[in-house]
Protein backbone atom coordinates (compact mmCIF):
# COMPACT_ATOMS: atom_id res chain seq x y z
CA UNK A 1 104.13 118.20 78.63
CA UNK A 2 103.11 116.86 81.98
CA UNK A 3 99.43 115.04 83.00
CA UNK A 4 98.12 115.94 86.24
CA UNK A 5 95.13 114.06 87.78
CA UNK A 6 92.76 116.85 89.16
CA UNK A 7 89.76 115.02 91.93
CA UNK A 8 86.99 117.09 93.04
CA UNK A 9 85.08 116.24 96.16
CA UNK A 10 82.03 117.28 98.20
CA UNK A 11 83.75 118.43 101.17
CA UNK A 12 86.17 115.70 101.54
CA UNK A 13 88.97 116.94 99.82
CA UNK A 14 90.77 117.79 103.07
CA UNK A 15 90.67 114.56 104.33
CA UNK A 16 91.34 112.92 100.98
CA UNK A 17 94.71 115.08 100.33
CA UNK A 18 95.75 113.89 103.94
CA UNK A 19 94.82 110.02 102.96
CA UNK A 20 96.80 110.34 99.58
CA UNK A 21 99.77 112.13 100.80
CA UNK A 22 100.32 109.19 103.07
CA UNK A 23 99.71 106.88 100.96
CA UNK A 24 101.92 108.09 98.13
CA UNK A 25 104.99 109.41 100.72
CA UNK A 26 104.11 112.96 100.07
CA UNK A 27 103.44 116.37 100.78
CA UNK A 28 100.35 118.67 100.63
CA UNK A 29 101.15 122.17 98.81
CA UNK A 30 99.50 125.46 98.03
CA UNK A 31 96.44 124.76 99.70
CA UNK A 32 93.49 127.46 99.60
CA UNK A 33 89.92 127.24 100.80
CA UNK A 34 87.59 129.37 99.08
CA UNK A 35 87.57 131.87 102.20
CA UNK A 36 90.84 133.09 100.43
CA UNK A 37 89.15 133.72 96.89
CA UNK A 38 88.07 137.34 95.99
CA UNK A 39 84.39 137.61 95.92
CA UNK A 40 82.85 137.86 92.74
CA UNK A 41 79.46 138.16 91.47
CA UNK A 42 79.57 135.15 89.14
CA UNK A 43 80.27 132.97 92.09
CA UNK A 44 78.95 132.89 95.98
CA UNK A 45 80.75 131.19 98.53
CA UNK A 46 78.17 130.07 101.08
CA UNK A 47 78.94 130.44 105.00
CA UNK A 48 79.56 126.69 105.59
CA UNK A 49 81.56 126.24 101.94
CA UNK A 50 84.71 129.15 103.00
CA UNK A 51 86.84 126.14 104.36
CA UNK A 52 86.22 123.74 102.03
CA UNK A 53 89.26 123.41 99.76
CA UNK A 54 89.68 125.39 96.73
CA UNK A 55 92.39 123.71 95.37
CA UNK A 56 95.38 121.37 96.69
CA UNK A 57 98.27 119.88 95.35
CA UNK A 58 99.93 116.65 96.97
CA UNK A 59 103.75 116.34 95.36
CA UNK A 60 104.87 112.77 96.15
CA UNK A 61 108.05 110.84 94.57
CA UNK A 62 107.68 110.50 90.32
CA UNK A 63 104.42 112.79 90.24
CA UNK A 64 101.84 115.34 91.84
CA UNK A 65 98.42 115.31 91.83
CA UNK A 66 95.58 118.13 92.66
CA UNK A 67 92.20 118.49 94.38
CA UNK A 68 89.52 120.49 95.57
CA UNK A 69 86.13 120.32 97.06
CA UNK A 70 83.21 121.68 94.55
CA UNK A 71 80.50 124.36 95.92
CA UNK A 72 76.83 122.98 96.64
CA UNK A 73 75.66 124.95 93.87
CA UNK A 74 78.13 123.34 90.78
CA UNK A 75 75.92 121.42 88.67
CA UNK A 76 78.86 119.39 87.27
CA UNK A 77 79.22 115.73 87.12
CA UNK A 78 82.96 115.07 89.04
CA UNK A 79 82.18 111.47 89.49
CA UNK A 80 84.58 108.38 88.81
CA UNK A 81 83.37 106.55 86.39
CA UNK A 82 85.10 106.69 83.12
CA UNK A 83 88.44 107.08 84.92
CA UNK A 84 90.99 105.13 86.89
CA UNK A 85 94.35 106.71 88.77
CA UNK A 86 97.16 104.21 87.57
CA UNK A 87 99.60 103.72 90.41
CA UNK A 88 103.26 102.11 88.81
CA UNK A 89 105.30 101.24 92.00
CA UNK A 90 109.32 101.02 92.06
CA UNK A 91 109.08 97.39 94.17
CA UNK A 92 106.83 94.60 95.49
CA UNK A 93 107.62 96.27 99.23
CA UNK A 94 105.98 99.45 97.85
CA UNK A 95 103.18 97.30 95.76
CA UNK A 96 101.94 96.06 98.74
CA UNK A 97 102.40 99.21 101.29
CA UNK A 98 100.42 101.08 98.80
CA UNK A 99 97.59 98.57 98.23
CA UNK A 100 97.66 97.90 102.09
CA UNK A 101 96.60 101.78 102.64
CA UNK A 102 94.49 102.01 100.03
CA UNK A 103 91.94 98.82 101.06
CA UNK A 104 92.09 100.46 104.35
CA UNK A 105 87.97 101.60 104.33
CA UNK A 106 88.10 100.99 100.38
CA UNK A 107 84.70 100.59 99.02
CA UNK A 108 85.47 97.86 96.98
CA UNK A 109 88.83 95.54 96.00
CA UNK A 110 88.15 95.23 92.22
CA UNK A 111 90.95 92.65 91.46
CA UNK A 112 93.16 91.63 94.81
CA UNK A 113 96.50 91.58 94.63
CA UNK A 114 98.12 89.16 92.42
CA UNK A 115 100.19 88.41 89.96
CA UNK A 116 99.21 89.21 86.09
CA UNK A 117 100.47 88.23 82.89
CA UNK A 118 101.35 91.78 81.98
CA UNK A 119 102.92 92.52 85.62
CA UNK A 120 104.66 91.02 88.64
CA UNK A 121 101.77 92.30 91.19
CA UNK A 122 98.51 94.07 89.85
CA UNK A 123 95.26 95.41 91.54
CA UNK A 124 92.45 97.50 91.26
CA UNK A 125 90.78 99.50 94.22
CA UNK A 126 87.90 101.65 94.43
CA UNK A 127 89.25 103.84 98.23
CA UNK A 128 86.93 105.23 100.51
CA UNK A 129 86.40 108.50 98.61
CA UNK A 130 84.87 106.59 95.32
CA UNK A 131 88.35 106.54 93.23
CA UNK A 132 89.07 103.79 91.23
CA UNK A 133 92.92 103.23 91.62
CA UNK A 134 94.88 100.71 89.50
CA UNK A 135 98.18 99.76 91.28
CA UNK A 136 101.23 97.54 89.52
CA UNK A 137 104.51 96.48 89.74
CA UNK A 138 106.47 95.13 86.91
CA UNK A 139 109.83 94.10 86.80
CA UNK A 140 111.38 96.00 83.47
């Protein structure tokens, strides 16, 4: 069994996959707008929604996650509260690269940098897209 975190956007999901595949090191796959999706009745595309982003994945070293934008229309409630994206780094070097891109235009720095009792560098970051990230390093 494998997790996957899934973020939906309003028409920033573009330029969030971009944002997380550098700062996670990776690569943005199998990425369709909803021009490519087969009309249906059940759901319209408006004109200025068919290159929005349907869905995305970002594969980066020890994980993946996915994305997409959500139509105008979608009454759903994709905000962030209630969740957090838990970041656990391989070194301090890649603690702090990580946390340096992130802060770059974050909304907020929940908890700076720093050393915890339960790891060797801890934060907690809410980016520039409303995602509340929670990035740590322990030496185990």
């Amino acid at each position: 069994m494998k997790l996957t975190s899934y973020l939906v956007f309003n028409g920033q999901a573009e330029e969030a996959a971009n944002f997380y595949a550098d700062v996670l090191g990776g690569k943005i796959d199998n990425l369709y707008r909803y021009e490519s999706m087969p009309p249906t009745p059940e759901i319209q595309v408006p004109e200025e929604c068919k290159q929005m982003i349907l869905h995305c994945c970002i594969a980066f070293p020890g994980g993946s996650m996915a994305m997409a934008d959500s139509l105008p229309h979608d009454k759903r409630n994709f905000g962030n509260r209630g969740h957090m994206l838990t970041l656990a780094c391989d070194s301090t070097a890649q603690t702090e690269e990580v946390y340096a891109k992130l802060t770059q235009g974050a909304q907020k720095i929940e908890c700076p940098l720093t050393e915890t009792f339960f790891a060797k560098q801890y934060a907690e970051v809410i980016d520039r897209y409303g995602v509340l990230w929670a990035i740590m390093y322990s030496e185990e």
